[in-house]
C-alpha atoms as a PDB file:
ATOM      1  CA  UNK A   1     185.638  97.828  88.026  1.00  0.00           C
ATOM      2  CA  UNK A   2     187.223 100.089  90.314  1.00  0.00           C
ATOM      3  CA  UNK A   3     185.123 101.676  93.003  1.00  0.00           C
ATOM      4  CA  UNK A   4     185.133 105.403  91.293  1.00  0.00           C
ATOM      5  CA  UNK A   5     184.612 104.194  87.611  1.00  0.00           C
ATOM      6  CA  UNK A   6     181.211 102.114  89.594  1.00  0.00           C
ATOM      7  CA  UNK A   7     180.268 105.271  91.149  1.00  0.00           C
ATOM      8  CA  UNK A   8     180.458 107.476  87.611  1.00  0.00           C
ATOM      9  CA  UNK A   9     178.342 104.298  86.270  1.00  0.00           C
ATOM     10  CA  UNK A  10     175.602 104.592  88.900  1.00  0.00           C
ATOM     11  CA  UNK A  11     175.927 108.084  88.577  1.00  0.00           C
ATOM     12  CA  UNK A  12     175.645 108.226  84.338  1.00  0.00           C
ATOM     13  CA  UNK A  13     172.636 105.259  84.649  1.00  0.00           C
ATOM     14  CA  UNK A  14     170.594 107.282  87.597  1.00  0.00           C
ATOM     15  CA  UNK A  15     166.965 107.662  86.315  1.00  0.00           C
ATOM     16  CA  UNK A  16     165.751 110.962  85.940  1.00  0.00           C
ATOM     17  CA  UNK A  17     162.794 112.579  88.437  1.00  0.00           C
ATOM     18  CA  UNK A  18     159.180 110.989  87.848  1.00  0.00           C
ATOM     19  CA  UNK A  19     157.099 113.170  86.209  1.00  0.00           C
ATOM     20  CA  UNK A  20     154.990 115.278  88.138  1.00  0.00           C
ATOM     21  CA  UNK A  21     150.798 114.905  88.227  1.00  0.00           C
ATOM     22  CA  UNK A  22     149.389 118.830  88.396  1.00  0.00           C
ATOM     23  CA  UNK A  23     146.721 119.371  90.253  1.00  0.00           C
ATOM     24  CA  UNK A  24     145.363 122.118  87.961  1.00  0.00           C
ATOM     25  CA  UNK A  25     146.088 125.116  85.646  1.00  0.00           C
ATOM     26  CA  UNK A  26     144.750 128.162  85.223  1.00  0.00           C
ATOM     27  CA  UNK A  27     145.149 131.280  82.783  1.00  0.00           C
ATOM     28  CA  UNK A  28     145.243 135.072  82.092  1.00  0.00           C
ATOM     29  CA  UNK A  29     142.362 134.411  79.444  1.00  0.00           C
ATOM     30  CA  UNK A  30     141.820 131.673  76.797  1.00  0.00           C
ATOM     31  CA  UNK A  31     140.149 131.533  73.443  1.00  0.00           C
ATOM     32  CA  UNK A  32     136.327 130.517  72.874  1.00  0.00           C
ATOM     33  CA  UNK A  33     135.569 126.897  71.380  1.00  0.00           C
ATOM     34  CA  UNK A  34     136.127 126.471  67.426  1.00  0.00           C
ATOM     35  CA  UNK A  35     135.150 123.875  65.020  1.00  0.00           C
ATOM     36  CA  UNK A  36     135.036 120.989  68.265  1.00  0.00           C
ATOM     37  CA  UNK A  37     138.472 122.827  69.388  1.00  0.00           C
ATOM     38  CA  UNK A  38     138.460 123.967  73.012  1.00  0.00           C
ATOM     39  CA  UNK A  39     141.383 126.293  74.203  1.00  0.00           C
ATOM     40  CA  UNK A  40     141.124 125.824  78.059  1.00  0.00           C
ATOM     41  CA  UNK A  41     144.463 125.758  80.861  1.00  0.00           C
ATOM     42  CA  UNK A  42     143.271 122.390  81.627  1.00  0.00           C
ATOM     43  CA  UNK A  43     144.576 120.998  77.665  1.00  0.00           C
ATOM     44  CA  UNK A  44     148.053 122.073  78.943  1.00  0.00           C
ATOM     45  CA  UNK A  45     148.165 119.273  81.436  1.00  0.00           C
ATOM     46  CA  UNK A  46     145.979 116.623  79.643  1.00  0.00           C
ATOM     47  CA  UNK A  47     148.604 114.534  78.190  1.00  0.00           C
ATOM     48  CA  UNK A  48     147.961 115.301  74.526  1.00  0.00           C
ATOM     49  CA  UNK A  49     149.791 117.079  72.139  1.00  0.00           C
ATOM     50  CA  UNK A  50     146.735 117.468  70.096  1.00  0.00           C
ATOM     51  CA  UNK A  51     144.964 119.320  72.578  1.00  0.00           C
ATOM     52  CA  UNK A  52     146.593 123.241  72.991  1.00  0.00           C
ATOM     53  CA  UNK A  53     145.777 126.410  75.645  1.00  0.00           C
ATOM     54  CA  UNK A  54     145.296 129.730  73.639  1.00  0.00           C
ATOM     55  CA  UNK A  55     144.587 132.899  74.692  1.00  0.00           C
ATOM     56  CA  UNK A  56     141.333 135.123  74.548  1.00  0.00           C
ATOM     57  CA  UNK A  57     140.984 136.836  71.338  1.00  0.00           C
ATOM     58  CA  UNK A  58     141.705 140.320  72.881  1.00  0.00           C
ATOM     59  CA  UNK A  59     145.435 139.454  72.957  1.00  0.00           C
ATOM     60  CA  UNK A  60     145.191 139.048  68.994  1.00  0.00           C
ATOM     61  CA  UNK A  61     146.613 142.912  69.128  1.00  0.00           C
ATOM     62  CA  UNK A  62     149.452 141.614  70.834  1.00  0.00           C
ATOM     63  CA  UNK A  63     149.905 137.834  69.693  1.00  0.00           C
ATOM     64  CA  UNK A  64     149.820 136.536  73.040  1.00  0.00           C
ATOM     65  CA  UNK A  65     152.655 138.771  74.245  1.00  0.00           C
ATOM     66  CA  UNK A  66     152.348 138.886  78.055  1.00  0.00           C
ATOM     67  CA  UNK A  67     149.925 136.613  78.203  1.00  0.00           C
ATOM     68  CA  UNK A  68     150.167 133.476  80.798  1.00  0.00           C
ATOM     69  CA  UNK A  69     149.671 130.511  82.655  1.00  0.00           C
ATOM     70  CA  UNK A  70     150.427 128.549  85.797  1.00  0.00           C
ATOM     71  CA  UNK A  71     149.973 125.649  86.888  1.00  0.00           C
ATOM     72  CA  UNK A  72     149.349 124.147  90.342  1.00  0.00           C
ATOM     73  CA  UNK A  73     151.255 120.704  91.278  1.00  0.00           C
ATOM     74  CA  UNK A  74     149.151 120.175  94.464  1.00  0.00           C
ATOM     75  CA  UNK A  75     151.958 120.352  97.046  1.00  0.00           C
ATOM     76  CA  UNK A  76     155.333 121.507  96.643  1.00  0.00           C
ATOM     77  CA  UNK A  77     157.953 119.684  95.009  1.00  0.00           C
ATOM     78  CA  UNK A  78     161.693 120.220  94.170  1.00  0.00           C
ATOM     79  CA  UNK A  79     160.890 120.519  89.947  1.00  0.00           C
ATOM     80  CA  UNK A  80     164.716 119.873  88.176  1.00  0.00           C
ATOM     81  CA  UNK A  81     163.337 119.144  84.626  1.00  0.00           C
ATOM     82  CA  UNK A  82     160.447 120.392  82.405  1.00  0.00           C
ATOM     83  CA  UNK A  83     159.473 119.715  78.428  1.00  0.00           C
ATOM     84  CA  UNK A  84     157.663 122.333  76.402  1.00  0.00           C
ATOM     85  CA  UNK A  85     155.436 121.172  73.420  1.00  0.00           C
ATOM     86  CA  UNK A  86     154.869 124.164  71.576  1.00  0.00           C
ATOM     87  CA  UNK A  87     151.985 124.724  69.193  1.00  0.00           C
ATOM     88  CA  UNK A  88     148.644 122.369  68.396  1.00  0.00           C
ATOM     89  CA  UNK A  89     150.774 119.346  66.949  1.00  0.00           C
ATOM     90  CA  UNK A  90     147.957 118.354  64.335  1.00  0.00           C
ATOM     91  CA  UNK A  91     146.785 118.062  61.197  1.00  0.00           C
ATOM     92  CA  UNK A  92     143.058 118.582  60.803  1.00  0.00           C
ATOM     93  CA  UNK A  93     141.784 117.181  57.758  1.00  0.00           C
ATOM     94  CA  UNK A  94     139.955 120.964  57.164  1.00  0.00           C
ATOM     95  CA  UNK A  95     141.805 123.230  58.530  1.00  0.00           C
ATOM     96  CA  UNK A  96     145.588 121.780  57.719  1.00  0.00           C
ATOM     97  CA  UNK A  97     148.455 121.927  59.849  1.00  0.00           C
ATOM     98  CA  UNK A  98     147.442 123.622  63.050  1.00  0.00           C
ATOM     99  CA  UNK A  99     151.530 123.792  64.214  1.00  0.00           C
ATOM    100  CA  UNK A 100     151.935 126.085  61.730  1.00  0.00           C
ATOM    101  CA  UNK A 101     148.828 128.039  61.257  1.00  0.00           C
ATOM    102  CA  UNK A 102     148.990 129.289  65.388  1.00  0.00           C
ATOM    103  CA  UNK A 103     151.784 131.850  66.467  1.00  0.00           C
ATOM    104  CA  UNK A 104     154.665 129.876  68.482  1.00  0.00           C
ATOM    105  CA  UNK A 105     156.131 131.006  71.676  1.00  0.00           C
ATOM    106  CA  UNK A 106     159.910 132.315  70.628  1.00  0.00           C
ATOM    107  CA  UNK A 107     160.876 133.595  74.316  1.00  0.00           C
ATOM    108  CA  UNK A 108     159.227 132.833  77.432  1.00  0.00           C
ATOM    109  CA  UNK A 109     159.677 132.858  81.534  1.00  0.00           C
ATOM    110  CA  UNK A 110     158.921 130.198  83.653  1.00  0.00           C
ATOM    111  CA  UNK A 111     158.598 131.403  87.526  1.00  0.00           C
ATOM    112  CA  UNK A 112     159.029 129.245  90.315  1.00  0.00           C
ATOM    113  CA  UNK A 113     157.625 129.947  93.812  1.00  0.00           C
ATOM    114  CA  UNK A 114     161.422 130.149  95.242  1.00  0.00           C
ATOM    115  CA  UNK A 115     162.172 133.126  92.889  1.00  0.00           C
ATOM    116  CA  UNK A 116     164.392 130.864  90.313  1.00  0.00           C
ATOM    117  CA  UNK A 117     163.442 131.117  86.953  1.00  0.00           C
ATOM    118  CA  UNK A 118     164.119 129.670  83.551  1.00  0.00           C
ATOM    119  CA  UNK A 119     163.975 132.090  80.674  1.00  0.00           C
ATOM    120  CA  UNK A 120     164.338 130.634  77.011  1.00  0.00           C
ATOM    121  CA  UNK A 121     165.092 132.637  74.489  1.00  0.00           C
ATOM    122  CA  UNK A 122     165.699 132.858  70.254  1.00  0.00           C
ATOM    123  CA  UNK A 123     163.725 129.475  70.118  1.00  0.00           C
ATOM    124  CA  UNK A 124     163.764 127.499  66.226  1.00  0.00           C
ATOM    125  CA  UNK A 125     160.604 128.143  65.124  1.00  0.00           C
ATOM    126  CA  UNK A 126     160.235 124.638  64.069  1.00  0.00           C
ATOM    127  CA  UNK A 127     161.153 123.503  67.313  1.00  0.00           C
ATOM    128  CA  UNK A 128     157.712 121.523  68.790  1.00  0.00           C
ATOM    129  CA  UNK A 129     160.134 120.210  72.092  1.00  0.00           C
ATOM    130  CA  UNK A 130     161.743 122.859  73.963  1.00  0.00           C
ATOM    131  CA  UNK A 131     163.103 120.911  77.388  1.00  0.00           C
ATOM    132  CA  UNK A 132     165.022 121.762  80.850  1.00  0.00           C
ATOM    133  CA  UNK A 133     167.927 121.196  78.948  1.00  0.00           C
ATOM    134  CA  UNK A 134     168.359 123.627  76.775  1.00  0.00           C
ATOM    135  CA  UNK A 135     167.414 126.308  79.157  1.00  0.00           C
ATOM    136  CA  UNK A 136     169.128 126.217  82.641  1.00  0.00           C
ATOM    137  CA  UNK A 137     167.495 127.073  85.861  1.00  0.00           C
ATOM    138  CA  UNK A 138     168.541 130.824  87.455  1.00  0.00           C
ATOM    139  CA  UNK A 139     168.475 132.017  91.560  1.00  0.00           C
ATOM    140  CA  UNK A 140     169.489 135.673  91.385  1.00  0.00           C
ATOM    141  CA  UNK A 141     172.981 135.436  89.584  1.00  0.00           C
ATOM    142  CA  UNK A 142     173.618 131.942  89.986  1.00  0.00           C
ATOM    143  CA  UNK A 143     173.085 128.498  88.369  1.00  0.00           C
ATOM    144  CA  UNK A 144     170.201 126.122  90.660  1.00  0.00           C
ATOM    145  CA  UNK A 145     169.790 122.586  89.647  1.00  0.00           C
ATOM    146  CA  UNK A 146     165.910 122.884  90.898  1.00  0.00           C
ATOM    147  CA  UNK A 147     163.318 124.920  92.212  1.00  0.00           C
ATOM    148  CA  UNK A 148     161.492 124.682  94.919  1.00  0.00           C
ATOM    149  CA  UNK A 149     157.778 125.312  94.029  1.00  0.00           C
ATOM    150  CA  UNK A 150     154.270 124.102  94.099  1.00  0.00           C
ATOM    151  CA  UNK A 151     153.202 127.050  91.322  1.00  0.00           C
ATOM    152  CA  UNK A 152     154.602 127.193  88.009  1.00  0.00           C
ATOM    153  CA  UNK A 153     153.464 129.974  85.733  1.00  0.00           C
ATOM    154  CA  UNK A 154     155.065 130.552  82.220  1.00  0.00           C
ATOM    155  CA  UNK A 155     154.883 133.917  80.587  1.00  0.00           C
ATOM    156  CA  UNK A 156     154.784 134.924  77.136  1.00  0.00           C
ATOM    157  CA  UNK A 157     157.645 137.225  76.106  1.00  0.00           C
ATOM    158  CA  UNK A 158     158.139 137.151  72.062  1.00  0.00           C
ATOM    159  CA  UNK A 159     156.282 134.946  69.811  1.00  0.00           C
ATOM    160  CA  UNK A 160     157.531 133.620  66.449  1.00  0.00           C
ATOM    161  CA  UNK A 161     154.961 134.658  63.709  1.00  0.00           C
ATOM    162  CA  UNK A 162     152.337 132.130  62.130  1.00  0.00           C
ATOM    163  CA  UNK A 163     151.531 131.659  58.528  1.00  0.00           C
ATOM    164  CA  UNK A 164     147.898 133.066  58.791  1.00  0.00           C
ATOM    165  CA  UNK A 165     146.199 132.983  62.544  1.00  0.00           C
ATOM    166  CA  UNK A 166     147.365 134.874  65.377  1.00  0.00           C
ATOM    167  CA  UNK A 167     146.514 132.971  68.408  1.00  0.00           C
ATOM    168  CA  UNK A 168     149.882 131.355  69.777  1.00  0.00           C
ATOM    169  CA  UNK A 169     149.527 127.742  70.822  1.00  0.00           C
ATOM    170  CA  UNK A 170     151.196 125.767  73.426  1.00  0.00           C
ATOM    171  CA  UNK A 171     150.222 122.083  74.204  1.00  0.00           C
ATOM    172  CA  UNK A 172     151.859 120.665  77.237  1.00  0.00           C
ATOM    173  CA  UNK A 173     154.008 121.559  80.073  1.00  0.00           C
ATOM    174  CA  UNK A 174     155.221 118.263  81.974  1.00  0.00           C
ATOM    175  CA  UNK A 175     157.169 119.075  85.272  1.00  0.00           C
ATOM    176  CA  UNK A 176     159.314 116.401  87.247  1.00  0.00           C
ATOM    177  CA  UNK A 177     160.849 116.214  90.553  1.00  0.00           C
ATOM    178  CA  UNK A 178     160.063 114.818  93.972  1.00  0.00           C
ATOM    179  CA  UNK A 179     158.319 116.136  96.992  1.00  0.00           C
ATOM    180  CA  UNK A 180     159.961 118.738  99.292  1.00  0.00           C
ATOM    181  CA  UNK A 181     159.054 120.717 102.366  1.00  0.00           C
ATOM    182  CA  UNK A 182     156.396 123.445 101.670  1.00  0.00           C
ATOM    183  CA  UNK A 183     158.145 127.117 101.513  1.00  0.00           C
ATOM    184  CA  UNK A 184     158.247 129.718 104.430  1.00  0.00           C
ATOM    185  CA  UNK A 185     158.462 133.378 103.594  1.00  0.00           C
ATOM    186  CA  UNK A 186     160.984 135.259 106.113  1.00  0.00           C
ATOM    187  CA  UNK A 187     159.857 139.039 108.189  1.00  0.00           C
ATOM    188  CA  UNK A 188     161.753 140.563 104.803  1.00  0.00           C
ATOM    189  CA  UNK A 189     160.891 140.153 101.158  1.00  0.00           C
ATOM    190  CA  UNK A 190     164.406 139.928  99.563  1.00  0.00           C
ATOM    191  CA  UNK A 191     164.911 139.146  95.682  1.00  0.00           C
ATOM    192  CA  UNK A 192     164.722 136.634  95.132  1.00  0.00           C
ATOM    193  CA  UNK A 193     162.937 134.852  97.494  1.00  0.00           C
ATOM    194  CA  UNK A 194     159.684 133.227  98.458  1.00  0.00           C
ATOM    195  CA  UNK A 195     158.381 136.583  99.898  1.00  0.00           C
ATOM    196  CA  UNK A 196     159.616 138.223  96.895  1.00  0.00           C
ATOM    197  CA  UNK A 197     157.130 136.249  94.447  1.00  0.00           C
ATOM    198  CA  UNK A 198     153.701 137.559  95.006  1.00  0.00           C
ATOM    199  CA  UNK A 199     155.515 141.119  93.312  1.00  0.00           C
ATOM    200  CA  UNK A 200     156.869 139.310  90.426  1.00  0.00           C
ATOM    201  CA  UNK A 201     153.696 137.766  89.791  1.00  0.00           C
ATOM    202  CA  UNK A 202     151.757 141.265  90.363  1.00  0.00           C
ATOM    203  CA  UNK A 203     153.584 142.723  87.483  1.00  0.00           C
ATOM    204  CA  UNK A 204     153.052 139.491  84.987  1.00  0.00           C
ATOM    205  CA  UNK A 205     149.196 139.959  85.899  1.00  0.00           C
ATOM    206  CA  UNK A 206     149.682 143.844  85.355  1.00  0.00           C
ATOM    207  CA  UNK A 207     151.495 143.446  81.935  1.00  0.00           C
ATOM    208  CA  UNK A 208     148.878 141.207  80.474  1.00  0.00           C
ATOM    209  CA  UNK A 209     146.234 143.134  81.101  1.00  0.00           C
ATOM    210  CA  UNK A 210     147.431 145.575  79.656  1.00  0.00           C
ATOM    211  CA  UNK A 211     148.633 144.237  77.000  1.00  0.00           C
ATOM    212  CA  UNK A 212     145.044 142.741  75.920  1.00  0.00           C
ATOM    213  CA  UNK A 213     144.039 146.109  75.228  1.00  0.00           C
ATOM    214  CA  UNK A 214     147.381 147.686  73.515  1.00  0.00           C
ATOM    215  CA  UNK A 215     150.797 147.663  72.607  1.00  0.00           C
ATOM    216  CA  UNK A 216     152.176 151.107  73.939  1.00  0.00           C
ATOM    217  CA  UNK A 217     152.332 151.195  77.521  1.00  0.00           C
ATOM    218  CA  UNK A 218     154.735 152.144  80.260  1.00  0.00           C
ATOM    219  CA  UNK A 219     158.068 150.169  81.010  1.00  0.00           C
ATOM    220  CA  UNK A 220     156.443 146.792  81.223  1.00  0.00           C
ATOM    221  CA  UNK A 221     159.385 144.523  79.679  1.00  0.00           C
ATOM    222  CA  UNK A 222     162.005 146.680  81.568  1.00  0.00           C
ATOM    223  CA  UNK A 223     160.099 146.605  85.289  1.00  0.00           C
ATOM    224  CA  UNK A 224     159.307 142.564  84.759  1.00  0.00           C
ATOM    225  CA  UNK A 225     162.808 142.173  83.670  1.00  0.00           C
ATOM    226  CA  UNK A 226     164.359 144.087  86.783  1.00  0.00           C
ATOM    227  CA  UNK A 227     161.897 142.128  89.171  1.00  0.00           C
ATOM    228  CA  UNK A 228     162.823 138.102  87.734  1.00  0.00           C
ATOM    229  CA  UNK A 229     166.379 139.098  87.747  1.00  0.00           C
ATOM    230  CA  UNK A 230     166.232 141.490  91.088  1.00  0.00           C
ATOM    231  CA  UNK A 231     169.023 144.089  88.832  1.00  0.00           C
ATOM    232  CA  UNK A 232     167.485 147.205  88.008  1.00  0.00           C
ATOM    233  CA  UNK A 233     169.403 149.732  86.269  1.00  0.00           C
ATOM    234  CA  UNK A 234     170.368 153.001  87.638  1.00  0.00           C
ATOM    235  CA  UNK A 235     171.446 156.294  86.405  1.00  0.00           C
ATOM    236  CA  UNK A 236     175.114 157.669  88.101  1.00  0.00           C
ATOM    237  CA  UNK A 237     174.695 160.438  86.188  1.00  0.00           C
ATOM    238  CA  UNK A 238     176.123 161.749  82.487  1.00  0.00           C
ATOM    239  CA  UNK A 239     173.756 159.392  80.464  1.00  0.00           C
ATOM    240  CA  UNK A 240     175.768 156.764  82.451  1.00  0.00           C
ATOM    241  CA  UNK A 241     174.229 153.844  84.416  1.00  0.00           C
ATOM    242  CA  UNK A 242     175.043 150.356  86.303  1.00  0.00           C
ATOM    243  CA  UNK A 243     172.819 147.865  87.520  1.00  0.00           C
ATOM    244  CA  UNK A 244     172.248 147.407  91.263  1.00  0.00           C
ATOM    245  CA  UNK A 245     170.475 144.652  93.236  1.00  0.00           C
ATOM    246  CA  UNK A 246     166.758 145.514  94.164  1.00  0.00           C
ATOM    247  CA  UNK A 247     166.774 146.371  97.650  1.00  0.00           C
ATOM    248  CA  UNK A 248     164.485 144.270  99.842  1.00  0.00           C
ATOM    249  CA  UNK A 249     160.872 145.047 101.309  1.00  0.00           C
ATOM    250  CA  UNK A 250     161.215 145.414 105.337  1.00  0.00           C
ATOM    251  CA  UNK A 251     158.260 144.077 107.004  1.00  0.00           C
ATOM    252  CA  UNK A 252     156.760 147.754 107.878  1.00  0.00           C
ATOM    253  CA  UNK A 253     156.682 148.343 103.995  1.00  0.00           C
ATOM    254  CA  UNK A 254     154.905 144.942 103.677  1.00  0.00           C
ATOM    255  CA  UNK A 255     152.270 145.358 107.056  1.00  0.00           C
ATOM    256  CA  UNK A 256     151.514 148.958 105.651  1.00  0.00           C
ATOM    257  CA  UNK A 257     150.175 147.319 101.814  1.00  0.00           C
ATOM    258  CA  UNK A 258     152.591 149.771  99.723  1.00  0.00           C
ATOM    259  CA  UNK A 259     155.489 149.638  97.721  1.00  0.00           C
ATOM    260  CA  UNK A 260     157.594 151.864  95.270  1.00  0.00           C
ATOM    261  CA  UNK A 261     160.953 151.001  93.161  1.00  0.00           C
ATOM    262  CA  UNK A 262     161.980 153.900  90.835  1.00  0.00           C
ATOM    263  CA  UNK A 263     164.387 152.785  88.152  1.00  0.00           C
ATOM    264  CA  UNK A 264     166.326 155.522  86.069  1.00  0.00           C
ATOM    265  CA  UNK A 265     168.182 154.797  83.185  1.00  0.00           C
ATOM    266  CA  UNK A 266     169.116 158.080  82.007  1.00  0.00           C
ATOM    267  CA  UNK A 267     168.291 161.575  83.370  1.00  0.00           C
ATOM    268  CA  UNK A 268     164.756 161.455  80.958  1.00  0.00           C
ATOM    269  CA  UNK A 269     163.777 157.827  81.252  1.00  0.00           C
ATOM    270  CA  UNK A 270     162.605 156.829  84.947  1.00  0.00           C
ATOM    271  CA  UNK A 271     160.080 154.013  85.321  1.00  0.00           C
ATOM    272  CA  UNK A 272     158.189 154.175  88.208  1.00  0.00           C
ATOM    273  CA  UNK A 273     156.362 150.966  89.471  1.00  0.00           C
ATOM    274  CA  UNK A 274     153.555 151.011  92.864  1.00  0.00           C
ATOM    275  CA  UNK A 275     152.521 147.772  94.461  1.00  0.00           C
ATOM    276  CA  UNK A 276     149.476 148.049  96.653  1.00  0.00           C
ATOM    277  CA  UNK A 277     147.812 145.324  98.281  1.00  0.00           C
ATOM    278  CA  UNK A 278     144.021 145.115  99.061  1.00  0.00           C
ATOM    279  CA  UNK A 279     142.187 141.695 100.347  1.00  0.00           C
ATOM    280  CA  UNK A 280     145.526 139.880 101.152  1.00  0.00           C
ATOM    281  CA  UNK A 281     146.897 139.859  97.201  1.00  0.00           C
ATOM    282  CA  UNK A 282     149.713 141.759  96.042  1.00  0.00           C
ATOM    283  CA  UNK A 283     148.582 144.061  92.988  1.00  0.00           C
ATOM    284  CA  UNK A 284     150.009 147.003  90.596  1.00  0.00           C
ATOM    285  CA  UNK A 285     148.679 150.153  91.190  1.00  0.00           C
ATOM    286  CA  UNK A 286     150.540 152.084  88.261  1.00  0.00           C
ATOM    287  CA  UNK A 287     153.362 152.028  86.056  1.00  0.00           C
ATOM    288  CA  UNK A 288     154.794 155.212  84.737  1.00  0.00           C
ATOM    289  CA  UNK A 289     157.670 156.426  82.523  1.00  0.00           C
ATOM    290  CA  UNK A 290     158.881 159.475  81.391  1.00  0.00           C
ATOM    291  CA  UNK A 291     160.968 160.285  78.717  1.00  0.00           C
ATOM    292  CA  UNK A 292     160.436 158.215  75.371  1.00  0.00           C
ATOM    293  CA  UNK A 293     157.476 155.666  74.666  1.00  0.00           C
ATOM    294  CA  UNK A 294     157.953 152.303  75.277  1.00  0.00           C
ATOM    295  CA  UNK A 295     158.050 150.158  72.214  1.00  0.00           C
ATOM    296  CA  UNK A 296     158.302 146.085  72.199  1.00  0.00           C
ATOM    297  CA  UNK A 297     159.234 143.468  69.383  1.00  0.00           C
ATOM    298  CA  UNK A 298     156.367 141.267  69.549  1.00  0.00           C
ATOM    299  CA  UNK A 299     157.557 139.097  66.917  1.00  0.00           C
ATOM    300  CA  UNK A 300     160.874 137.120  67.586  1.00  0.00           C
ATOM    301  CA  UNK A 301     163.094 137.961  64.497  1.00  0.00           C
ATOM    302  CA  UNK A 302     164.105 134.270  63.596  1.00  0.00           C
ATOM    303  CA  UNK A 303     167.752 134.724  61.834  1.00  0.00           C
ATOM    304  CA  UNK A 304     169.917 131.798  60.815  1.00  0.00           C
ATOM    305  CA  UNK A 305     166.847 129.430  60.984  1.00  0.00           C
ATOM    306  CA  UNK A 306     164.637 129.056  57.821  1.00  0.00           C
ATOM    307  CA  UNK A 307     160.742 128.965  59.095  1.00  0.00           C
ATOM    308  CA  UNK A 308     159.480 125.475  57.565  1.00  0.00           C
ATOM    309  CA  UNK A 309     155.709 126.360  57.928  1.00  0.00           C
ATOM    310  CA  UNK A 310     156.174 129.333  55.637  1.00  0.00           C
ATOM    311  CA  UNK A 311     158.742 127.862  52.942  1.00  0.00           C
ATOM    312  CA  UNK A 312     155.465 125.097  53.038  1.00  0.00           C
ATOM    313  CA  UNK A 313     152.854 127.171  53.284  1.00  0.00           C
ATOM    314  CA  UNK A 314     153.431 130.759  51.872  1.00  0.00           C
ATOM    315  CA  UNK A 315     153.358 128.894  48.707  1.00  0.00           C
ATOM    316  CA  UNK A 316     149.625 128.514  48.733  1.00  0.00           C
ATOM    317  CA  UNK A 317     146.558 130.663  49.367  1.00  0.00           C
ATOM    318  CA  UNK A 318     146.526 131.595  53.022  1.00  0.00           C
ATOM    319  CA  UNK A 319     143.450 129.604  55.392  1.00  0.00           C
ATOM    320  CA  UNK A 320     140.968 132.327  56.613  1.00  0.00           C
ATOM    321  CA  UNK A 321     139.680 131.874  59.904  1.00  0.00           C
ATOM    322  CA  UNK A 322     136.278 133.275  60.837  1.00  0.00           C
ATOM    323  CA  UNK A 323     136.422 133.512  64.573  1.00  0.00           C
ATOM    324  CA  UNK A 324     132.951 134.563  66.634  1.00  0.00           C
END
């Protein structure tokens, strides 16, 4: 064997990263017990695929949309794989098939600390294994082959639709990679970056709390959007428009606690956002628009793939579930 065709074999035959041990998780709300069932963060790292995190019953106007989760590995880590198990993967000898009965995630973000972030997309709705590798990892406007990160939270963006119950369902998140230096945020909060994150994260808090009490409100999709992907789209004028990197926060922006970004579209259509920050955390003060109200499609339109729970189950009297 020549010395490059041993090299592509070591190469091809490496193992991949061990799996990661989180420390914790924690959540933007979760549902109350049912029937034995608990709906806690802490099922999402529990090993079990039987076990699922849902959120509070509030988001039931919203399926979930918005809704979130993060979990803490301990220390920081280089993370260059992860493996989604979507729904409760169970059959309950009552209650039926519980992977078909909860709402699915269809699109989602995952946020690193380093600003990279995966975002999935037009998932199979029968999919219960969505992995690293369907879904690469994204710095700015380039490809990463990890993130550096000791927080991982994973956002709720479309859901696909359940047979009967409205509580989306996710079971696991496993995380692998190896240890790696903790993170330093520079004088300057540029996008993306480190210093960047605590704004990203202000907005995914913002949107789901909003978004537990109603669908129509101002420029939420568009403003979290612009802030993972640090584009926002400007107006040049005649109902034209281009997108532009966000500019960065200078540190007297960041000692005095305030920040604005205006993004205008069209002449009619300017969302403004306002971070403030009070007792050392980064929060939304408002998000305005003008112009049109903002509509969202909650429920990820599945196309070419035929849903198996309802060909199965739309066939038979739907469950009822009599929540508290």
């Amino acid at each position: 064997m020549t010395s490059f065709a041993l090299a592509l074999a070591l190469t091809l035959a490496a193992p991949p990263a061990p799996q990661l041990q989180p420390a914790s998780a924690r959540a933007s709300s979760f549902a109350p017990n049912y029937k034995g069932y608990t709906f806690g963060p802490a099922n999402l790292i529990d090993g079990s695929v039987a076990t699922s995190w849902q959120p509070g019953k509030s988001s039931k106007d919203t399926l979930g949309v918005g809704q979130w989760f993060e979990i803490d590995l301990g220390a920081t880590y280089d993370v260059s794989a992860w493996e989604l198990e979507a729904g409760l993967q169970k059959v309950d000898p009552e209650l039926g098939d519980l992977f078909c009965r909860n709402t699915r995630p269809a699109s989602f973000y995952l946020l690193f600390d380093d600003g990279s972030y995966a975002w999935h997309t037009g998932a199979d709705p029968n999919a219960r294994r969505i992995t690293s590798r369907e879904v690469g990892l994204v710095l700015g406007d380039k490809n990463v082959a990890s993130a550096r990160t000791r927080y991982v939270r994973f956002v709720i963006a479309q859901v696909h639709e359940a047979v009967d119950w409205k509580d989306p369902a996710i079971a696991e998140l496993r995380l692998f990679g190896v240890p790696a230096p903790p993170l330093v945020a520079g004088a300057s909060a540029t996008c993306p970056s480190a210093g960047f994150t605590p704004f990203v994260k202000a907005i995914v808090e913002h949107c789901a709390g909003l978004r537990r009490e109603a669908r129509m409100k101002a420029g939420c999709d568009l403003v979290l959007d612009s802030f993972v992907k640090c584009k926002a789209q400007v107006s040049t004028g005649d109902l034209q428009s281009e997108q532009r990197a966000l500019p960065p926060i200078d540190q007297a922006a960041l000692a005095a606690g305030k920040v604005s970004y205006r993004f205008t579209a069209f002449p009619k259509a300017t969302t403004t956002v306002e971070l403030v920050k009070a007792a050392d955390q980064w929060r939304v003060g408002r998000i305005t628009r003008d112009g049109a109200p903002w509509h969202e499609q909650l429920v990820q339109q599945d196309g070419n793939f035929a849903n198996a729970c309802w060909e199965a189950l739309n066939k038979t009297r739907p469950y009822e579930r009599d929540l508290p």
